[in-house]
Structures are given as C-alpha cells and as structure tokens.
PDB file of N, CA and C in Angstrom:
ATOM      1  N   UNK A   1      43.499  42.061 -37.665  1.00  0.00           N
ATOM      2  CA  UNK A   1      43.588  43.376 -37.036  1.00  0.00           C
ATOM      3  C   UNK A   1      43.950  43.192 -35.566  1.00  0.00           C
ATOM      4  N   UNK A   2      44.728  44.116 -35.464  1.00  0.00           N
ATOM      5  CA  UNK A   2      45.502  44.066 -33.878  1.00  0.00           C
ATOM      6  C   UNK A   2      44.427  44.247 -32.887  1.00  0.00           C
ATOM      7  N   UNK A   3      44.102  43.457 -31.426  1.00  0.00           N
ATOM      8  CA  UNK A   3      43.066  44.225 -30.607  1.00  0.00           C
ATOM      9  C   UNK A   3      43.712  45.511 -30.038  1.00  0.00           C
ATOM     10  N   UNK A   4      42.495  45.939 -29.144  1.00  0.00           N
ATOM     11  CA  UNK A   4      42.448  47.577 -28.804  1.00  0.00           C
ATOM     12  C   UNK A   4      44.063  47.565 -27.971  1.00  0.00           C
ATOM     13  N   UNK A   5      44.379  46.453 -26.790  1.00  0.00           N
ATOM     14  CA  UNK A   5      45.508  46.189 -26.382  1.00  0.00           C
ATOM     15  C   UNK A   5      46.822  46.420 -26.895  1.00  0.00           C
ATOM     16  N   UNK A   6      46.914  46.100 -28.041  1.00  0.00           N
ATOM     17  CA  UNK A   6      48.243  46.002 -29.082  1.00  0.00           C
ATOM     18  C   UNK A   6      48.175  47.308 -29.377  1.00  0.00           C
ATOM     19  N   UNK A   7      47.439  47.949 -29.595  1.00  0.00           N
ATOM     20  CA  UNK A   7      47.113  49.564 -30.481  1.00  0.00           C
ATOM     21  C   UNK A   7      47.726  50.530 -29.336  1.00  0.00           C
ATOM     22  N   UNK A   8      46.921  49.931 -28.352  1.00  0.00           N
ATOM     23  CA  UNK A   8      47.480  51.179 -26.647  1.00  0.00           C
ATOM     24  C   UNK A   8      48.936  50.670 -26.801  1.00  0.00           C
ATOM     25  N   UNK A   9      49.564  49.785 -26.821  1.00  0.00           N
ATOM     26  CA  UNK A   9      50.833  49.559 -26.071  1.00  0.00           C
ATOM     27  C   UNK A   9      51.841  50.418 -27.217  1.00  0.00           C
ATOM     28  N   UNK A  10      51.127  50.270 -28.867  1.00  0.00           N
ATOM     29  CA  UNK A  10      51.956  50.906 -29.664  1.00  0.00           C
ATOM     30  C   UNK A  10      51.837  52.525 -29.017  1.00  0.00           C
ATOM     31  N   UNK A  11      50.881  53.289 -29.251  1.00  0.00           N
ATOM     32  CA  UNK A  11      50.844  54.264 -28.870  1.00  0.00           C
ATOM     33  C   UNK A  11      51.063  54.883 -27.934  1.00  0.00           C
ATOM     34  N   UNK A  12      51.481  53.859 -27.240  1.00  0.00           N
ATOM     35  CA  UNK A  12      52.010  54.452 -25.335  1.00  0.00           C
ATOM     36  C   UNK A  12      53.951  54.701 -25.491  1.00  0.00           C
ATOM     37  N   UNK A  13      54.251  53.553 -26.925  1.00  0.00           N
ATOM     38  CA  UNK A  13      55.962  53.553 -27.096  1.00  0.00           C
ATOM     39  C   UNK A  13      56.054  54.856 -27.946  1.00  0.00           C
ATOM     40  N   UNK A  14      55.224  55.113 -28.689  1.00  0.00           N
ATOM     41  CA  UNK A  14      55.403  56.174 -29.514  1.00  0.00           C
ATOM     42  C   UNK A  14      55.364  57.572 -28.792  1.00  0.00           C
ATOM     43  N   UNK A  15      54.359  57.632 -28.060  1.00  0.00           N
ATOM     44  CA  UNK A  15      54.414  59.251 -27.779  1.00  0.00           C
ATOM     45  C   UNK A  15      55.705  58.858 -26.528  1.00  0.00           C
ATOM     46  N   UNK A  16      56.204  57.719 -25.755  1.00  0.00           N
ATOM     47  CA  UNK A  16      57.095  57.594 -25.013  1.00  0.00           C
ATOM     48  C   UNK A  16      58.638  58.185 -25.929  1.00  0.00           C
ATOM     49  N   UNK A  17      58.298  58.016 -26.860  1.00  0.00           N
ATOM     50  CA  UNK A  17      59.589  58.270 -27.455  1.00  0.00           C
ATOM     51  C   UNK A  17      59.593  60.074 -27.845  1.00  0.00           C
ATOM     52  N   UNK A  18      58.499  60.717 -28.367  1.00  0.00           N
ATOM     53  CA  UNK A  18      58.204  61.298 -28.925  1.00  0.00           C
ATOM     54  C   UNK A  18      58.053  62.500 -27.869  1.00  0.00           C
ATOM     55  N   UNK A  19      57.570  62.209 -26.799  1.00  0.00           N
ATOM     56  CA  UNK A  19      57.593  63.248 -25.877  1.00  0.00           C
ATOM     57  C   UNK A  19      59.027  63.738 -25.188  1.00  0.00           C
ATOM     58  N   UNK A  20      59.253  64.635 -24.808  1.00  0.00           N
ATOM     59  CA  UNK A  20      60.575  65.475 -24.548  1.00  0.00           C
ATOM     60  C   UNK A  20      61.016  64.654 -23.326  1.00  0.00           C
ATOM     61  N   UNK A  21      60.514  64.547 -22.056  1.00  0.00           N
ATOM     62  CA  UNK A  21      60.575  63.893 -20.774  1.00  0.00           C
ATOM     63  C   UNK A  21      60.464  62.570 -20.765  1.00  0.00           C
ATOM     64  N   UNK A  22      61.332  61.893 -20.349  1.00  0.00           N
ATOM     65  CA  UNK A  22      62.188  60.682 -20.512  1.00  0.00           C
ATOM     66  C   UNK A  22      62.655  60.370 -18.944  1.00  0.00           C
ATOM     67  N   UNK A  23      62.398  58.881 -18.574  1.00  0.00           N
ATOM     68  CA  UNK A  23      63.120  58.440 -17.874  1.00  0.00           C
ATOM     69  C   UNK A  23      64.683  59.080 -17.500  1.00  0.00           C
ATOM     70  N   UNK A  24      65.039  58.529 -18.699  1.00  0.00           N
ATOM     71  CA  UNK A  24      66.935  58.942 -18.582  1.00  0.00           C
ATOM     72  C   UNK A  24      66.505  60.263 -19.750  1.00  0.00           C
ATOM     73  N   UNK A  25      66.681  61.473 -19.529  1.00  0.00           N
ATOM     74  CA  UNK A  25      66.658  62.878 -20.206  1.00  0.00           C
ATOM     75  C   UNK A  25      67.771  62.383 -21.436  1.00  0.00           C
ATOM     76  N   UNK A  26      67.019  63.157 -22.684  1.00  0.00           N
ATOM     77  CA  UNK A  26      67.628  62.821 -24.191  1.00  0.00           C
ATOM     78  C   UNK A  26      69.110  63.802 -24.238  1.00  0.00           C
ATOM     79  N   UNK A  27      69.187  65.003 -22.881  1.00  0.00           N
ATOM     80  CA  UNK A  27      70.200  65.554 -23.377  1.00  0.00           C
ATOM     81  C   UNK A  27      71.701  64.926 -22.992  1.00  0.00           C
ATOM     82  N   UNK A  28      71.501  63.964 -22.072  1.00  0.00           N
ATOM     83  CA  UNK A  28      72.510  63.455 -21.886  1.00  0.00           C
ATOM     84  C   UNK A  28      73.399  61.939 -22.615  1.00  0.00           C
ATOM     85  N   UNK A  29      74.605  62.219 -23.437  1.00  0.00           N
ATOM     86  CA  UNK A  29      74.639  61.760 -24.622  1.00  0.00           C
ATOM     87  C   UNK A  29      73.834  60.282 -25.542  1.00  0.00           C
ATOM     88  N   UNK A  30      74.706  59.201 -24.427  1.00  0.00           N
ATOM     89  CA  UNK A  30      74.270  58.023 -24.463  1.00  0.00           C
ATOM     90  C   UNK A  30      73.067  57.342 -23.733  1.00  0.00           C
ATOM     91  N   UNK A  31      73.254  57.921 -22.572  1.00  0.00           N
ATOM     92  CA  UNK A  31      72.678  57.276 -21.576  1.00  0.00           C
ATOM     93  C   UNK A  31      71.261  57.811 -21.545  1.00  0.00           C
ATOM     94  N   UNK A  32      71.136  59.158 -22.593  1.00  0.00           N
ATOM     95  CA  UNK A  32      69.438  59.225 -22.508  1.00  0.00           C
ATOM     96  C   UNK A  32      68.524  58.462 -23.876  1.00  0.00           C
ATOM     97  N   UNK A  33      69.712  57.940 -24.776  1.00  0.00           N
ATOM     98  CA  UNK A  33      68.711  57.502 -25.517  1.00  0.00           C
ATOM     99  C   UNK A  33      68.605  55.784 -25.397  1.00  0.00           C
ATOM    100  N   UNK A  34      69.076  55.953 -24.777  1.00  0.00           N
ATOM    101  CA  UNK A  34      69.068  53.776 -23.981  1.00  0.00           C
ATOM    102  C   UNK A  34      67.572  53.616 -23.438  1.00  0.00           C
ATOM    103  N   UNK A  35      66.787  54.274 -23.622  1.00  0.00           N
ATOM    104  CA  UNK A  35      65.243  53.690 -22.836  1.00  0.00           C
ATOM    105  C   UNK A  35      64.619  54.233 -24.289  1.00  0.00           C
ATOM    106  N   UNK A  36      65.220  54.971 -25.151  1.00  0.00           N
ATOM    107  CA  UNK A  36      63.843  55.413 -26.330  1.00  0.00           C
ATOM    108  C   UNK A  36      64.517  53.883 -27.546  1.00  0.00           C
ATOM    109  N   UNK A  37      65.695  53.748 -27.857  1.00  0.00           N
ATOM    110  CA  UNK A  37      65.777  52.601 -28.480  1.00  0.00           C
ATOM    111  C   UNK A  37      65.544  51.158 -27.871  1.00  0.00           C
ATOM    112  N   UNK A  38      65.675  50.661 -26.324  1.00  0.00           N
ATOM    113  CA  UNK A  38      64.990  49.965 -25.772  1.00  0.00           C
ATOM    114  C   UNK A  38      63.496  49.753 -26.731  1.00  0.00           C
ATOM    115  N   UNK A  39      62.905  50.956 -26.115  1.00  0.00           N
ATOM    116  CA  UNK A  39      61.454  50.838 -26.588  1.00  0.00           C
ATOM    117  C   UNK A  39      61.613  50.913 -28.093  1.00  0.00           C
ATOM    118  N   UNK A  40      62.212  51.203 -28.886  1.00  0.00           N
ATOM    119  CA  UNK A  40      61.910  51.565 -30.400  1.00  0.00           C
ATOM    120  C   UNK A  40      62.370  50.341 -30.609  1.00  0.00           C
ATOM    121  N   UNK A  41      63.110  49.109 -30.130  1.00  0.00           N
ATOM    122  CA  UNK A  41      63.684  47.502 -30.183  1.00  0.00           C
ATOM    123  C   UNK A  41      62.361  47.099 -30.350  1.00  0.00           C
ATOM    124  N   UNK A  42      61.591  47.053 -29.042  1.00  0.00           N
ATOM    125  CA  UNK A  42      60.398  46.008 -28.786  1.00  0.00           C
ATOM    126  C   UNK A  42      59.171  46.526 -30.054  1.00  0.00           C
ATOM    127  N   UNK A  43      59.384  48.024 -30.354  1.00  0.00           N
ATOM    128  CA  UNK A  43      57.879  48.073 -31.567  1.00  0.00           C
ATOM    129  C   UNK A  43      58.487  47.694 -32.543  1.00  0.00           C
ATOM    130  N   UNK A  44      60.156  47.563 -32.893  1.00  0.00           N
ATOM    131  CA  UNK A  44      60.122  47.053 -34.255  1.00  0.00           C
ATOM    132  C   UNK A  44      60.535  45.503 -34.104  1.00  0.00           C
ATOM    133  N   UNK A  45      60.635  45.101 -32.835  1.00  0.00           N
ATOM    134  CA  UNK A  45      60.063  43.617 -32.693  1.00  0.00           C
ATOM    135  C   UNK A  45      58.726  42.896 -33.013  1.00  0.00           C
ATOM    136  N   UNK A  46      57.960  43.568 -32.585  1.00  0.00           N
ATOM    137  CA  UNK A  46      56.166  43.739 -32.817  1.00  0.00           C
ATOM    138  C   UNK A  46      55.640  43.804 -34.067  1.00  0.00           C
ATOM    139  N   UNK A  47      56.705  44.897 -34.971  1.00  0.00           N
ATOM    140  CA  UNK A  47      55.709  45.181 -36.427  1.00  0.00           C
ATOM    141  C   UNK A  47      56.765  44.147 -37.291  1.00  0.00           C
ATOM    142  N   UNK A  48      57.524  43.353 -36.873  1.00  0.00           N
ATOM    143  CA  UNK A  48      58.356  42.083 -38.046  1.00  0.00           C
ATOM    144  C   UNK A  48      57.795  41.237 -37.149  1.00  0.00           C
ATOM    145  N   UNK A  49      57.709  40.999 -36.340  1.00  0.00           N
ATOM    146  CA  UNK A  49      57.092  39.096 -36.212  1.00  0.00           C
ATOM    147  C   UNK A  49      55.458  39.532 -35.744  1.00  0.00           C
ATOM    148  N   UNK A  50      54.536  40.271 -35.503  1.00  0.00           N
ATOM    149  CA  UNK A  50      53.488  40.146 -35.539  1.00  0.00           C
ATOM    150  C   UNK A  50      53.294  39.810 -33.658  1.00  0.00           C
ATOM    151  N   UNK A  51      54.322  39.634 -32.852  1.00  0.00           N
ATOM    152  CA  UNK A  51      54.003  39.127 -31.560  1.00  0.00           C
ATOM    153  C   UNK A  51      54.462  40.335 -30.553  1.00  0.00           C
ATOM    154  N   UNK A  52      54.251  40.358 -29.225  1.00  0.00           N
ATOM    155  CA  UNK A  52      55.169  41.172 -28.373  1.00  0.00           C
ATOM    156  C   UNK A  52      56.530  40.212 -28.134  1.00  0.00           C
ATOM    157  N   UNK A  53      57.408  40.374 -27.931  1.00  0.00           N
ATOM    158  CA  UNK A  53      58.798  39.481 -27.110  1.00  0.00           C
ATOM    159  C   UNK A  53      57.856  39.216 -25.661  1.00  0.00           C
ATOM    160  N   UNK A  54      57.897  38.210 -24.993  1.00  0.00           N
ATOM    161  CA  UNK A  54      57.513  37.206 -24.094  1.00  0.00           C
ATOM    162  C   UNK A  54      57.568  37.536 -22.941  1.00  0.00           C
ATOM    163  N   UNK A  55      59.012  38.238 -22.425  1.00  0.00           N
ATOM    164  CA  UNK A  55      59.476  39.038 -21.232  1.00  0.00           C
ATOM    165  C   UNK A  55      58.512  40.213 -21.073  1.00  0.00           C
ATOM    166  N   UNK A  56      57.854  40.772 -21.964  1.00  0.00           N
ATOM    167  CA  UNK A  56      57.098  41.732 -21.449  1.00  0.00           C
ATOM    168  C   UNK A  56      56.074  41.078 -21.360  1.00  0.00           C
ATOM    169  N   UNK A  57      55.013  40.592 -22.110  1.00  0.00           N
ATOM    170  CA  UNK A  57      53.720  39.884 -21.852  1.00  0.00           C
ATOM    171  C   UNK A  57      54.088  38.914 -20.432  1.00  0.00           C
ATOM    172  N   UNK A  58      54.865  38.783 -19.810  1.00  0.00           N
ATOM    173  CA  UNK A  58      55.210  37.910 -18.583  1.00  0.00           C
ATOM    174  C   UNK A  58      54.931  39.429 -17.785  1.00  0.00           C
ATOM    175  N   UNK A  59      55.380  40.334 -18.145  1.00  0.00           N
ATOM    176  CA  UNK A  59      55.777  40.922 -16.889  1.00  0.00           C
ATOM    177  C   UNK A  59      54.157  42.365 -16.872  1.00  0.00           C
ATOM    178  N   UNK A  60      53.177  42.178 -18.067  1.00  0.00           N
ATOM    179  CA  UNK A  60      51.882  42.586 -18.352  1.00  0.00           C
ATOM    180  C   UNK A  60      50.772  41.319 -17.092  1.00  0.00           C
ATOM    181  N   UNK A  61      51.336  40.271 -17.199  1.00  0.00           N
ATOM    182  CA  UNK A  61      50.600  39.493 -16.924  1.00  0.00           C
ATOM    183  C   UNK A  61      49.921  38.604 -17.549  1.00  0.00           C
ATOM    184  N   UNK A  62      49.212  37.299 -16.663  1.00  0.00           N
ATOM    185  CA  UNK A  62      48.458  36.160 -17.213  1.00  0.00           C
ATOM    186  C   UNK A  62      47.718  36.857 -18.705  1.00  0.00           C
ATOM    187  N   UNK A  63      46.647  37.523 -18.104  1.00  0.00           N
ATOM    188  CA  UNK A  63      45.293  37.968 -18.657  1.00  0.00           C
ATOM    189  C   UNK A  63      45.588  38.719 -20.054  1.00  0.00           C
ATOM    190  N   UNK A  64      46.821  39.176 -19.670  1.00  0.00           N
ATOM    191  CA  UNK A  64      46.936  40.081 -20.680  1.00  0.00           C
ATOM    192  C   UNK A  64      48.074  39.177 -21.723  1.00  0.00           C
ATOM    193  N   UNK A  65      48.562  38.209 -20.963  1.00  0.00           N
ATOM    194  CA  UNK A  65      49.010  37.612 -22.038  1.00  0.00           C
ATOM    195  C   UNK A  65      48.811  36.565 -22.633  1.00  0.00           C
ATOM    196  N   UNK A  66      47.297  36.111 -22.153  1.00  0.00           N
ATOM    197  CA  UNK A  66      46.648  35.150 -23.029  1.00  0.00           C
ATOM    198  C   UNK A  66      45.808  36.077 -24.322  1.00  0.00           C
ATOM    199  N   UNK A  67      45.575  37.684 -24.582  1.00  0.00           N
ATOM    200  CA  UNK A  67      45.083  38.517 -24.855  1.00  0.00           C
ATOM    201  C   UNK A  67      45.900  38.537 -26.061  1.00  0.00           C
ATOM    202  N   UNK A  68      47.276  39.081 -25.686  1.00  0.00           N
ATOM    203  CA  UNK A  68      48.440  39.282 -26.635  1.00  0.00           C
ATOM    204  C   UNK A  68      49.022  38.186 -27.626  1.00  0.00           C
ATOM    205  N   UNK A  69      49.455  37.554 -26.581  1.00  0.00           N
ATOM    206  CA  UNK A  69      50.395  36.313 -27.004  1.00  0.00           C
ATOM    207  C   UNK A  69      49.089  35.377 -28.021  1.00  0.00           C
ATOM    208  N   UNK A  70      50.924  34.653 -28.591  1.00  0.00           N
ATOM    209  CA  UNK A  70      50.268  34.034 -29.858  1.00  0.00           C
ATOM    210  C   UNK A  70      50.442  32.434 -29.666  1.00  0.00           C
TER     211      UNK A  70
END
C-alpha cells in the first residue's frame, strides 16, 4: 500500500487536472493542455512502474525522497 505521500501527490495531479484553472488556461488550443498531460505523463508513470520518475523526487527533496523512492 502506497504511503499517505504517494496518495497526496496522486490527488493533488488529479483535481490539478480536473479543476477548470490551469497554469496555461484549457481554452487555449495546444498550449493549455501541455501542463494537464505533463501531469497525466508522470501519474501514468507512477501507476505502470510503481515509482515517481526521479526528476521530481529530486526536485520534492532528500526526505521526501528517501520516503518515495524505491
């Protein structure tokens, strides 16, 4: 079972995607959905290998990525 960590980070990409307000706004063609598939990359990185990608646990930090990381 995933710790409480892994659970927040899913649920922080999900409603990120899911909520209307966006970094780059969804109404503009391309360029607003480049930060929701970004993020929809890294959770379906997460739910096929079981890990985060490395570049983010680097950029979470030490603590958190002796927490995460595998």
């Amino acid at each position: 079972m995933p710790g409480y960590l892994n659970i927040l980070l899913i649920i922080i990409i999900l409603l990120y995607i899911i909520f209307p307000f966006d970094l780059l706004p969804d109404f503009i063609p391309i360029a607003g959905w480049l930060d929701d598939g970004f993020l929809l990359g890294i959770l379906v990185y997460y739910l096929r290998r079981g890990r985060w990608p490395k570049f983010l646990l680097r950029i979470l930090g030490n603590k958190t990525y002796k927490k995460l990381g595998k």
